[in-house]
N, C-alpha and C. Protein backbone atom coordinates (compact mmCIF):
# COMPACT_ATOMS: atom_id res chain seq x y z
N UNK A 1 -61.48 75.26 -143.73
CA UNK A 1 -62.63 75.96 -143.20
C UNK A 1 -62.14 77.02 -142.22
N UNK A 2 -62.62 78.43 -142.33
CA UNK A 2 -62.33 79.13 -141.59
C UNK A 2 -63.36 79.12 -140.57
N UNK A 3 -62.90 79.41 -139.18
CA UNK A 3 -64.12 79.83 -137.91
C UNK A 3 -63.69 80.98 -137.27
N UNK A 4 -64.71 81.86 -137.83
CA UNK A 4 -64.57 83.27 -136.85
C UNK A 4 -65.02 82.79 -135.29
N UNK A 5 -64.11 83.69 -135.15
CA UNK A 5 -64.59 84.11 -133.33
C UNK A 5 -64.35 85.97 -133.11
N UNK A 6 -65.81 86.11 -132.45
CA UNK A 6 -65.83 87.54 -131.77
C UNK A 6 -66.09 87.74 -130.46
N UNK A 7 -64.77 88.75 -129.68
CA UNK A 7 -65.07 89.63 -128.45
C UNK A 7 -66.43 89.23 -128.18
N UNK A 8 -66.37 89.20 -126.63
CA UNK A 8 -67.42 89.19 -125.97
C UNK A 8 -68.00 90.88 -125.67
N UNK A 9 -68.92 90.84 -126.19
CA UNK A 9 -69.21 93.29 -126.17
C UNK A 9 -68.05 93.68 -126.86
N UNK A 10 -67.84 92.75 -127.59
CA UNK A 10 -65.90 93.84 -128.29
C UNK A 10 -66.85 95.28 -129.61
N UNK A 11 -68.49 94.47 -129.62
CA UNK A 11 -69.11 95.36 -131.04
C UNK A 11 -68.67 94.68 -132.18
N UNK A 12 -67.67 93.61 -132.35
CA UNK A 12 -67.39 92.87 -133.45
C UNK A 12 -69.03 92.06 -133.91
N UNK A 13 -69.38 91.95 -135.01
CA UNK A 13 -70.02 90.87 -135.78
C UNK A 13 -71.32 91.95 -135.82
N UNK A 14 -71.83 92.71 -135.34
CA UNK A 14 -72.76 93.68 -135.41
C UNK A 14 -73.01 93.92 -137.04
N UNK A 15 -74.13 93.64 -137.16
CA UNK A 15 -74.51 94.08 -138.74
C UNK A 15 -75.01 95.40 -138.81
N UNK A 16 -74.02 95.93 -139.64
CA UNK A 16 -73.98 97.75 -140.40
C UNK A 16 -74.86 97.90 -140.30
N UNK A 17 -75.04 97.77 -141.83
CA UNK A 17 -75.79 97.87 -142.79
C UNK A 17 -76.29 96.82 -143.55
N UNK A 18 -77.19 96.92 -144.33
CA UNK A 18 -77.71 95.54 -145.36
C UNK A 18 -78.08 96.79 -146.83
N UNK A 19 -77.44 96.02 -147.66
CA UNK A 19 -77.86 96.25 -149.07
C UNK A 19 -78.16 95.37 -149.78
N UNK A 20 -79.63 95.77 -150.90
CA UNK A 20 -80.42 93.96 -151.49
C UNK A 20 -80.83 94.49 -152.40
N UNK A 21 -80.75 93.83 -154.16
CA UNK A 21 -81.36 93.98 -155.24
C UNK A 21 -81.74 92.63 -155.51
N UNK A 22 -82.76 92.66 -156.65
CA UNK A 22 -83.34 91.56 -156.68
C UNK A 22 -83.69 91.96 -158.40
N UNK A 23 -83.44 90.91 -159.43
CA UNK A 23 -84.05 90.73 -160.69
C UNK A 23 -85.64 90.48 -160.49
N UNK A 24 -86.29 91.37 -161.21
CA UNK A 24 -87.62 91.20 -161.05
C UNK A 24 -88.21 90.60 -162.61
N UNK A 25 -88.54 89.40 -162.61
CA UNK A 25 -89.21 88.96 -164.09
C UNK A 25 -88.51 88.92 -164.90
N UNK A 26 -87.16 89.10 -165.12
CA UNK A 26 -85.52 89.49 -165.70
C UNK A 26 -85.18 87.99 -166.55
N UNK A 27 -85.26 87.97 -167.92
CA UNK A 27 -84.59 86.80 -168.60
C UNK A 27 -83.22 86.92 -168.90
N UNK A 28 -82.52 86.31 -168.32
CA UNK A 28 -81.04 86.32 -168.45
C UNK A 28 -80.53 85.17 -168.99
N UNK A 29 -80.05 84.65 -169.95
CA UNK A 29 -79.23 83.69 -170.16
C UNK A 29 -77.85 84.20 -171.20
N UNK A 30 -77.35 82.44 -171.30
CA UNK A 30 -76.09 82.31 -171.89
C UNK A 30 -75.43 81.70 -172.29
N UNK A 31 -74.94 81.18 -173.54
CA UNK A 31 -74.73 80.16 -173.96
C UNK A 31 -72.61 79.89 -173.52
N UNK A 32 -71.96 81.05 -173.17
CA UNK A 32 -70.87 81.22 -172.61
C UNK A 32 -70.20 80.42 -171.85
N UNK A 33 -68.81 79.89 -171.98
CA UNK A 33 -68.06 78.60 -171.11
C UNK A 33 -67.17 79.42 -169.73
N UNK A 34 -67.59 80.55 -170.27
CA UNK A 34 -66.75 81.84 -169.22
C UNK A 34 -67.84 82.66 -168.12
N UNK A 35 -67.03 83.01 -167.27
CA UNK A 35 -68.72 83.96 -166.48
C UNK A 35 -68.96 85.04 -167.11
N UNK A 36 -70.53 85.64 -167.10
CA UNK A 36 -70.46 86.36 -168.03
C UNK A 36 -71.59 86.82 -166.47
N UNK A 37 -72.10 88.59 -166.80
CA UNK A 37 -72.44 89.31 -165.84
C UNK A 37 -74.33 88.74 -165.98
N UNK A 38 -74.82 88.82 -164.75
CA UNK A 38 -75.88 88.41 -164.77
C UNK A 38 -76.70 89.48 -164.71
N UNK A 39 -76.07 90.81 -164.25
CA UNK A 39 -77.10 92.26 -164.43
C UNK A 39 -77.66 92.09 -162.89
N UNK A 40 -77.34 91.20 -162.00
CA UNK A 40 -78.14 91.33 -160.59
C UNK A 40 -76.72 91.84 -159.60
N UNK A 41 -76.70 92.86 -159.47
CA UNK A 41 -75.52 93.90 -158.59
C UNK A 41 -76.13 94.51 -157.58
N UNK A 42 -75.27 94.63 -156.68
CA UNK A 42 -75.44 96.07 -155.43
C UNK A 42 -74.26 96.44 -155.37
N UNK A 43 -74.18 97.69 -154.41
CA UNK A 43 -73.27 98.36 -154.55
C UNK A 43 -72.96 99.11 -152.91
N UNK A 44 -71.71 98.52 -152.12
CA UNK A 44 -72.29 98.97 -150.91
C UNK A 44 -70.43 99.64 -150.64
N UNK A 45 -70.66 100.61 -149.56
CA UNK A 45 -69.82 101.40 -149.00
C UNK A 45 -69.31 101.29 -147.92
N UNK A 46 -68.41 100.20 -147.13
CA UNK A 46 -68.01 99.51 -146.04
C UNK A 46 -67.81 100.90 -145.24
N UNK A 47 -67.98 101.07 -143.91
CA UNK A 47 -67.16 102.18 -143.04
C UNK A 47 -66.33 102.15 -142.51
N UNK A 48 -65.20 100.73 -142.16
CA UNK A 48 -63.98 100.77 -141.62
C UNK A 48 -63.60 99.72 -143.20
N UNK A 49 -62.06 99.54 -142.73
CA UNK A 49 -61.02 98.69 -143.70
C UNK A 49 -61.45 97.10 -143.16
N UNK A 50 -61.61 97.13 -141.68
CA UNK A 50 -61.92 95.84 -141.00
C UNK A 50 -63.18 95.26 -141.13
N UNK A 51 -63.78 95.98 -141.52
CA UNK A 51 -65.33 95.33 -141.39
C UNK A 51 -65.54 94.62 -142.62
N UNK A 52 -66.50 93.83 -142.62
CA UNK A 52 -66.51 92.31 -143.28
C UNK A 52 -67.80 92.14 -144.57
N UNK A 53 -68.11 92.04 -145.32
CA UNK A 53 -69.17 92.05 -145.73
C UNK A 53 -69.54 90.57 -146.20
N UNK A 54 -70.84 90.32 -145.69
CA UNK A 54 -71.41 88.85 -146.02
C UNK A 54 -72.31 88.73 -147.36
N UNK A 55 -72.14 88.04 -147.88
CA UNK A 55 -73.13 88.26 -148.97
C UNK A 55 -73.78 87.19 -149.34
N UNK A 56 -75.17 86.70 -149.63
CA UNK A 56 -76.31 85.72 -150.05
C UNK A 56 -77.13 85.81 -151.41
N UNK A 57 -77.10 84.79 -152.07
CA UNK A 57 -77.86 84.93 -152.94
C UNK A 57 -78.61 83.81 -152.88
N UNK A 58 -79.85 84.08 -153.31
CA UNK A 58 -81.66 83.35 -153.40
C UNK A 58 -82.44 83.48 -154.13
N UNK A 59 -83.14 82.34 -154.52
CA UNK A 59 -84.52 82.60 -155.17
C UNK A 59 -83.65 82.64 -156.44
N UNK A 60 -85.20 82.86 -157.51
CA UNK A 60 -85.16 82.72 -158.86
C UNK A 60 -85.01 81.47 -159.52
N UNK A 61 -84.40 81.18 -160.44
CA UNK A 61 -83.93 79.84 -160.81
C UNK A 61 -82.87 79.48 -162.10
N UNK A 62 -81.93 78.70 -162.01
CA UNK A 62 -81.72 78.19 -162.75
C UNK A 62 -83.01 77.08 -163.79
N UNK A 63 -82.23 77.54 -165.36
CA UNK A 63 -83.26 76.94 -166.09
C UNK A 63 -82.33 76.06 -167.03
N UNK A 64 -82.81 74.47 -167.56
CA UNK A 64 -82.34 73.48 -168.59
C UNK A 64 -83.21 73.06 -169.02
N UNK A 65 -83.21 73.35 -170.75
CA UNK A 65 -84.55 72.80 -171.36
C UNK A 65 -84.12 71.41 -171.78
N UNK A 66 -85.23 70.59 -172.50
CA UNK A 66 -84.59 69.32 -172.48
C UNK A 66 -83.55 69.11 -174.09
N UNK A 67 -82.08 68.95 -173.52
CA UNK A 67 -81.22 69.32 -174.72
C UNK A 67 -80.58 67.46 -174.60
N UNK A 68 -80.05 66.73 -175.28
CA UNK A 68 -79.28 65.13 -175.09
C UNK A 68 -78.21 65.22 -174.27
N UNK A 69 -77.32 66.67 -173.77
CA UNK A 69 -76.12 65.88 -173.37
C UNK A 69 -76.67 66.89 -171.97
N UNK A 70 -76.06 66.44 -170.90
CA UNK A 70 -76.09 67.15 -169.32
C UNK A 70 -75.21 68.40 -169.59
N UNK A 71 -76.13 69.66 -168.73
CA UNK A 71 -75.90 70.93 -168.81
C UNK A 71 -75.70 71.05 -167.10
N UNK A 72 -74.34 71.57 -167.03
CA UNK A 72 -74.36 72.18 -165.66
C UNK A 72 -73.78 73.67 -165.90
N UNK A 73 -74.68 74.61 -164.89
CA UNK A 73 -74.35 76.08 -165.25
C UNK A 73 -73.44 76.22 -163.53
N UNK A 74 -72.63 77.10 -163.51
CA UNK A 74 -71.89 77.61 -161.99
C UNK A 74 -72.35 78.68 -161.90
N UNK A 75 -72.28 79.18 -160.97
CA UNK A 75 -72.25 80.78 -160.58
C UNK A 75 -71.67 81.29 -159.10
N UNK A 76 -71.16 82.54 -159.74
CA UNK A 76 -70.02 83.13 -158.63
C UNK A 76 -70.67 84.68 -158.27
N UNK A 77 -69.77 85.23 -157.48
CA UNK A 77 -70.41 86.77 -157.03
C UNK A 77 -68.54 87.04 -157.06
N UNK A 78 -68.70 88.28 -157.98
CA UNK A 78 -67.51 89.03 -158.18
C UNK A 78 -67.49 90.27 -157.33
N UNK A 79 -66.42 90.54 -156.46
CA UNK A 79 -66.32 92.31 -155.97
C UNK A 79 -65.59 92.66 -157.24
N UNK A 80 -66.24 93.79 -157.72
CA UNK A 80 -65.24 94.37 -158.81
C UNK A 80 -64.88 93.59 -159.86
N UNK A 81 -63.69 93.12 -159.78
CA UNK A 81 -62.81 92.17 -161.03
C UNK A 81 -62.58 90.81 -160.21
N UNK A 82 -63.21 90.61 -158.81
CA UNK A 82 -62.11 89.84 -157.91
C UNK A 82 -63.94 88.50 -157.91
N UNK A 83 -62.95 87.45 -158.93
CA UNK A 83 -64.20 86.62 -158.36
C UNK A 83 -64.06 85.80 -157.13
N UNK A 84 -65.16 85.69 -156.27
CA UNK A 84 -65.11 85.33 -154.72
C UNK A 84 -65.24 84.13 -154.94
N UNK A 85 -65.31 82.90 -155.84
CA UNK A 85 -65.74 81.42 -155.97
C UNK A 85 -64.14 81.23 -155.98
N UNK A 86 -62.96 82.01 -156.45
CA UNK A 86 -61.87 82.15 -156.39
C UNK A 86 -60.96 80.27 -157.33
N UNK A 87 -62.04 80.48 -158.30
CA UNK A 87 -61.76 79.03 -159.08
C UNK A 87 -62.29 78.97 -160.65
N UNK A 88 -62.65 78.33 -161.17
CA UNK A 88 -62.74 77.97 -162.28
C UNK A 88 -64.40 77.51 -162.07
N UNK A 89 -64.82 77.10 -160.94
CA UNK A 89 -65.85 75.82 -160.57
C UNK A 89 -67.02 77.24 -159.71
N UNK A 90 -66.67 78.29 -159.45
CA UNK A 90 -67.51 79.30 -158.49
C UNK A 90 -67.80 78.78 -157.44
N UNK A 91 -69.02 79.53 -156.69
CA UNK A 91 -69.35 79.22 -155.75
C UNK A 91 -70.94 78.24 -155.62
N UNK A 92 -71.21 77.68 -156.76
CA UNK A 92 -72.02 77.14 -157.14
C UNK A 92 -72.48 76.70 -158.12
N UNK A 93 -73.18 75.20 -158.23
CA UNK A 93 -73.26 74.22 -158.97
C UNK A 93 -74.80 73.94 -159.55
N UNK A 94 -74.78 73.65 -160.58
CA UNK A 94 -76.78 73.39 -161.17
C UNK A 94 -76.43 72.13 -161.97
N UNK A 95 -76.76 71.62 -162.50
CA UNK A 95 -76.83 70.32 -163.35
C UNK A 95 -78.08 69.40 -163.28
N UNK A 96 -78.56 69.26 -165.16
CA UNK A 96 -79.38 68.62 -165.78
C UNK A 96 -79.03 67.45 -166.26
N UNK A 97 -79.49 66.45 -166.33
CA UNK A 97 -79.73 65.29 -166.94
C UNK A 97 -79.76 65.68 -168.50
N UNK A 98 -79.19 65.37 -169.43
CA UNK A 98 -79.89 65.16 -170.81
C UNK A 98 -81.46 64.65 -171.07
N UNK A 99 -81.99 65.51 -171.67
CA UNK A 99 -83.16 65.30 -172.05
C UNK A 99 -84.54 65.15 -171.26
N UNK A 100 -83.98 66.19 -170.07
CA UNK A 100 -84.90 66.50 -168.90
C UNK A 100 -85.05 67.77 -168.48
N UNK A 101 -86.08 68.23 -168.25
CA UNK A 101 -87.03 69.99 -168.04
C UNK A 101 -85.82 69.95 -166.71
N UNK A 102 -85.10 70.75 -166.38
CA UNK A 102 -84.78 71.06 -164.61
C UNK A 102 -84.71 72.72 -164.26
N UNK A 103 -85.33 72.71 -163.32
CA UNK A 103 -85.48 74.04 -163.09
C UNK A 103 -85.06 74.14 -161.15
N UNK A 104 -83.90 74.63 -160.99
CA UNK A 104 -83.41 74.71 -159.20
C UNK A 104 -83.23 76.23 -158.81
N UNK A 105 -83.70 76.68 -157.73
CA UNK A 105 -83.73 77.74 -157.24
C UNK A 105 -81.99 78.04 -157.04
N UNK A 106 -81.50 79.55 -156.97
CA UNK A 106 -80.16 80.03 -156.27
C UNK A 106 -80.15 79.77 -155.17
N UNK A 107 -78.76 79.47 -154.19
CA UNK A 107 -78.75 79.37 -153.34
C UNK A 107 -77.23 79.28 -153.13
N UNK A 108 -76.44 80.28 -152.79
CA UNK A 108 -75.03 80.40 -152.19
C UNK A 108 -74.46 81.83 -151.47
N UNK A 109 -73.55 81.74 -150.63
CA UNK A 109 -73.20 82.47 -149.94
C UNK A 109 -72.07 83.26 -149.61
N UNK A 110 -71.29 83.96 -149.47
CA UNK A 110 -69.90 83.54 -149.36
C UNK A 110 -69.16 85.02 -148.55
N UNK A 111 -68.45 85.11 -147.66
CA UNK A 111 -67.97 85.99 -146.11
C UNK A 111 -66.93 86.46 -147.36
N UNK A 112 -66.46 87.97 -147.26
CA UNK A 112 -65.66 88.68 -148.01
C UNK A 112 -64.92 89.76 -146.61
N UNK A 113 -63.55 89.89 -147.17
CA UNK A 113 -62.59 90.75 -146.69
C UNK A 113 -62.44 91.88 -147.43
N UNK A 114 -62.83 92.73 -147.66
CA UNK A 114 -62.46 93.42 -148.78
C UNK A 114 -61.61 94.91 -148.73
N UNK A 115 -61.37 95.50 -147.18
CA UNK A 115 -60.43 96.17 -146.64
C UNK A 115 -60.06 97.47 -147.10
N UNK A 116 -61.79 97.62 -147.33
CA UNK A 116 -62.05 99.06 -148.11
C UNK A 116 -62.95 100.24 -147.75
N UNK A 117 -62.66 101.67 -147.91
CA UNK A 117 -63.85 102.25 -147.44
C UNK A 117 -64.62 102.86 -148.34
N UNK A 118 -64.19 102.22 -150.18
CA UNK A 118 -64.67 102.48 -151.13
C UNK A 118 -65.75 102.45 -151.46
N UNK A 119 -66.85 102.30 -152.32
CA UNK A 119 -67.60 101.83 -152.93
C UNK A 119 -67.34 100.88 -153.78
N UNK A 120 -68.69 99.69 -153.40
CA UNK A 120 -67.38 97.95 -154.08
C UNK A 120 -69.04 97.50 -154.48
N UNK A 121 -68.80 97.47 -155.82
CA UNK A 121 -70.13 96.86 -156.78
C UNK A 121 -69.69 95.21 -156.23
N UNK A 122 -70.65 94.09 -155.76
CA UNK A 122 -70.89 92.89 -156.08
C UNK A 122 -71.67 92.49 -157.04
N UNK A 123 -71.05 91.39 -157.61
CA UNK A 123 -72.53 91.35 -159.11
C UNK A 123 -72.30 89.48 -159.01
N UNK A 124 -73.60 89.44 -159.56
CA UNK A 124 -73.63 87.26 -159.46
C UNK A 124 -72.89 87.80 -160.91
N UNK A 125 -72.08 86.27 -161.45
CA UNK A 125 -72.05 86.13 -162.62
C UNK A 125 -72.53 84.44 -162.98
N UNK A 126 -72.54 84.02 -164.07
CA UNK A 126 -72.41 82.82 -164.31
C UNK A 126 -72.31 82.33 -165.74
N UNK A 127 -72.01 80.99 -165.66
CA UNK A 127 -71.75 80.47 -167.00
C UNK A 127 -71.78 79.45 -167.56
N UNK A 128 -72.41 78.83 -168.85
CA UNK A 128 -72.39 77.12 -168.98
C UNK A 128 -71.03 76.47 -168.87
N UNK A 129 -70.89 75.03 -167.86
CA UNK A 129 -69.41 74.99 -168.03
C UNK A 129 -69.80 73.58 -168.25
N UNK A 130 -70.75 72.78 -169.32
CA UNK A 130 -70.50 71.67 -169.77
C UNK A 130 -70.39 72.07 -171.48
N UNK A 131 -71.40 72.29 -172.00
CA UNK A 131 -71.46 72.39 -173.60
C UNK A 131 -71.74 73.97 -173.92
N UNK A 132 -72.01 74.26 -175.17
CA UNK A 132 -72.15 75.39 -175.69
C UNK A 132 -73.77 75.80 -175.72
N UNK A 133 -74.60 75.03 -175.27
CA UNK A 133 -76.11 75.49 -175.66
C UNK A 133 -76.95 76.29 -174.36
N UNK A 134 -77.35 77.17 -174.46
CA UNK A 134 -78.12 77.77 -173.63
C UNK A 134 -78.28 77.23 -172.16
N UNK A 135 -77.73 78.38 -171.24
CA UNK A 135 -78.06 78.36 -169.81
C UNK A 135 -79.27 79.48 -169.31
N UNK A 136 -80.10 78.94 -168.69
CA UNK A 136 -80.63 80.70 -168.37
C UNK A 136 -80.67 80.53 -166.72
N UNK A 137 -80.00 82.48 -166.24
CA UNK A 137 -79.70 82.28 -165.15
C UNK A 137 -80.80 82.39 -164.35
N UNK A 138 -82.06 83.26 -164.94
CA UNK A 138 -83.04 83.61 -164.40
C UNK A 138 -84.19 83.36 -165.72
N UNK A 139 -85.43 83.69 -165.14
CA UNK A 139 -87.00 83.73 -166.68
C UNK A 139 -87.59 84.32 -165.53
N UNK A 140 -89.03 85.26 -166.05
CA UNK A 140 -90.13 85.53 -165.56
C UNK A 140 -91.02 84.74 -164.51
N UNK A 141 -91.37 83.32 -165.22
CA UNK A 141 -91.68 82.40 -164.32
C UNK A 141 -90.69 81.86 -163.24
N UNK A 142 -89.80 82.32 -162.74
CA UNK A 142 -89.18 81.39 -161.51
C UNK A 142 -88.70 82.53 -160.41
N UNK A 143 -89.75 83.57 -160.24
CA UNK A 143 -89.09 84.69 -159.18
C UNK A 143 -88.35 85.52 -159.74
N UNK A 144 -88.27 85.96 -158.30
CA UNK A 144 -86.45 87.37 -158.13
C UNK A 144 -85.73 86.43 -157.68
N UNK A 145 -84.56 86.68 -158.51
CA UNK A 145 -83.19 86.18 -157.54
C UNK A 145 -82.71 87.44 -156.85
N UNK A 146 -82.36 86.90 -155.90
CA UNK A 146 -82.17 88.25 -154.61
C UNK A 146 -80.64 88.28 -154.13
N UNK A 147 -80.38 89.12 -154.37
CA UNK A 147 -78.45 89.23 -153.74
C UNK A 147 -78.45 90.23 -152.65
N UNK A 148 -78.15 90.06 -151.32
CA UNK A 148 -78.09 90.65 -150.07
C UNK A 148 -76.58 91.06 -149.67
N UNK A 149 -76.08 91.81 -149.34
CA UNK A 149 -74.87 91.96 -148.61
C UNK A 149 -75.25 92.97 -147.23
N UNK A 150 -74.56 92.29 -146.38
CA UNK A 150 -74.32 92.90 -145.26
C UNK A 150 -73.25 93.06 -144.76
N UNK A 151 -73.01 94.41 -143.63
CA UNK A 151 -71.68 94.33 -143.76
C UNK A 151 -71.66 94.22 -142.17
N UNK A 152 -70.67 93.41 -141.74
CA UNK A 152 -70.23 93.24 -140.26
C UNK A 152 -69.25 94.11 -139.76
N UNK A 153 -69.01 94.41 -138.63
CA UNK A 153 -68.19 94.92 -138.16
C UNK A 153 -67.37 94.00 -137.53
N UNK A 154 -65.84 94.83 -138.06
CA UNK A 154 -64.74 93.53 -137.67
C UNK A 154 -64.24 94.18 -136.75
């Protein structure tokens, strides 16, 4: 576990900026054992190399219709090519019972270094990582899923 600490008035931890897209009514799924892009991106422009960007994702839902064997879908938030779950497993977990409706809202987070004064697309991705049958990351009925980044000053 990392624990930041910031200057007392040093201006460290001050939030920039905030950038937020959100899937609106957006059916996304995937039957894929790999991450595959979920189409919910922003795209933000850090102003120093040091400064930090936080990023959240919410709302919407994971969806499992009722199939016999347990479906768990992951999902990660990639900068660019660089996935931030930095594993096989992402930064988040869903899982169904066989032969049960489950439907769980998004919900993960994750502090990025990214030491750039580029322009740096974040995008959710995700993917089924039990069987081959349909994940959906989002449907009409379950919200926006909302992806926020903010960027701190380091």
């Amino acid at each position: 576990m990392a624990l930041i600490t910031l200057g007392a008035n040093s201006g460290k931890g001050k939030v920039l900026q905030v950038v937020s897209a959100r899937l609106n009514g957006t059916s996304v799924s995937s039957n894929s054992t790999s991450f595959v892009a979920s189409g919910l991106f922003i795209n933000i422009t850090p102003s120093s190399t040091s400064n930090k960007i936080f990023l959240s994702l919410q709302g919407g839902a994971f969806y499992q219709g009722s199939t016999s064997t347990q479906v768990t879908m992951r999902t990660t938030i990639y900068r660019d090519s660089t996935d931030l779950g930095y594993s096989t497993y992402g930064l988040n977990r869903h899982s169904a019972d066989g032969g049960q409706w489950n439907i769980t809202p998004h919900s993960c987070s994750v502090y990025d270094a990214p030491s750039s004064t580029s322009q740096i697309k974040y995008e959710v991705y995700f993917k089924n990582a039990d069987t081959s049958s349909t994940v959906q990351f989002n449907d009409a009925d379950r919200g926006a899923p909302t992806l926020t980044a903010y960027e701190i000053a380091g």
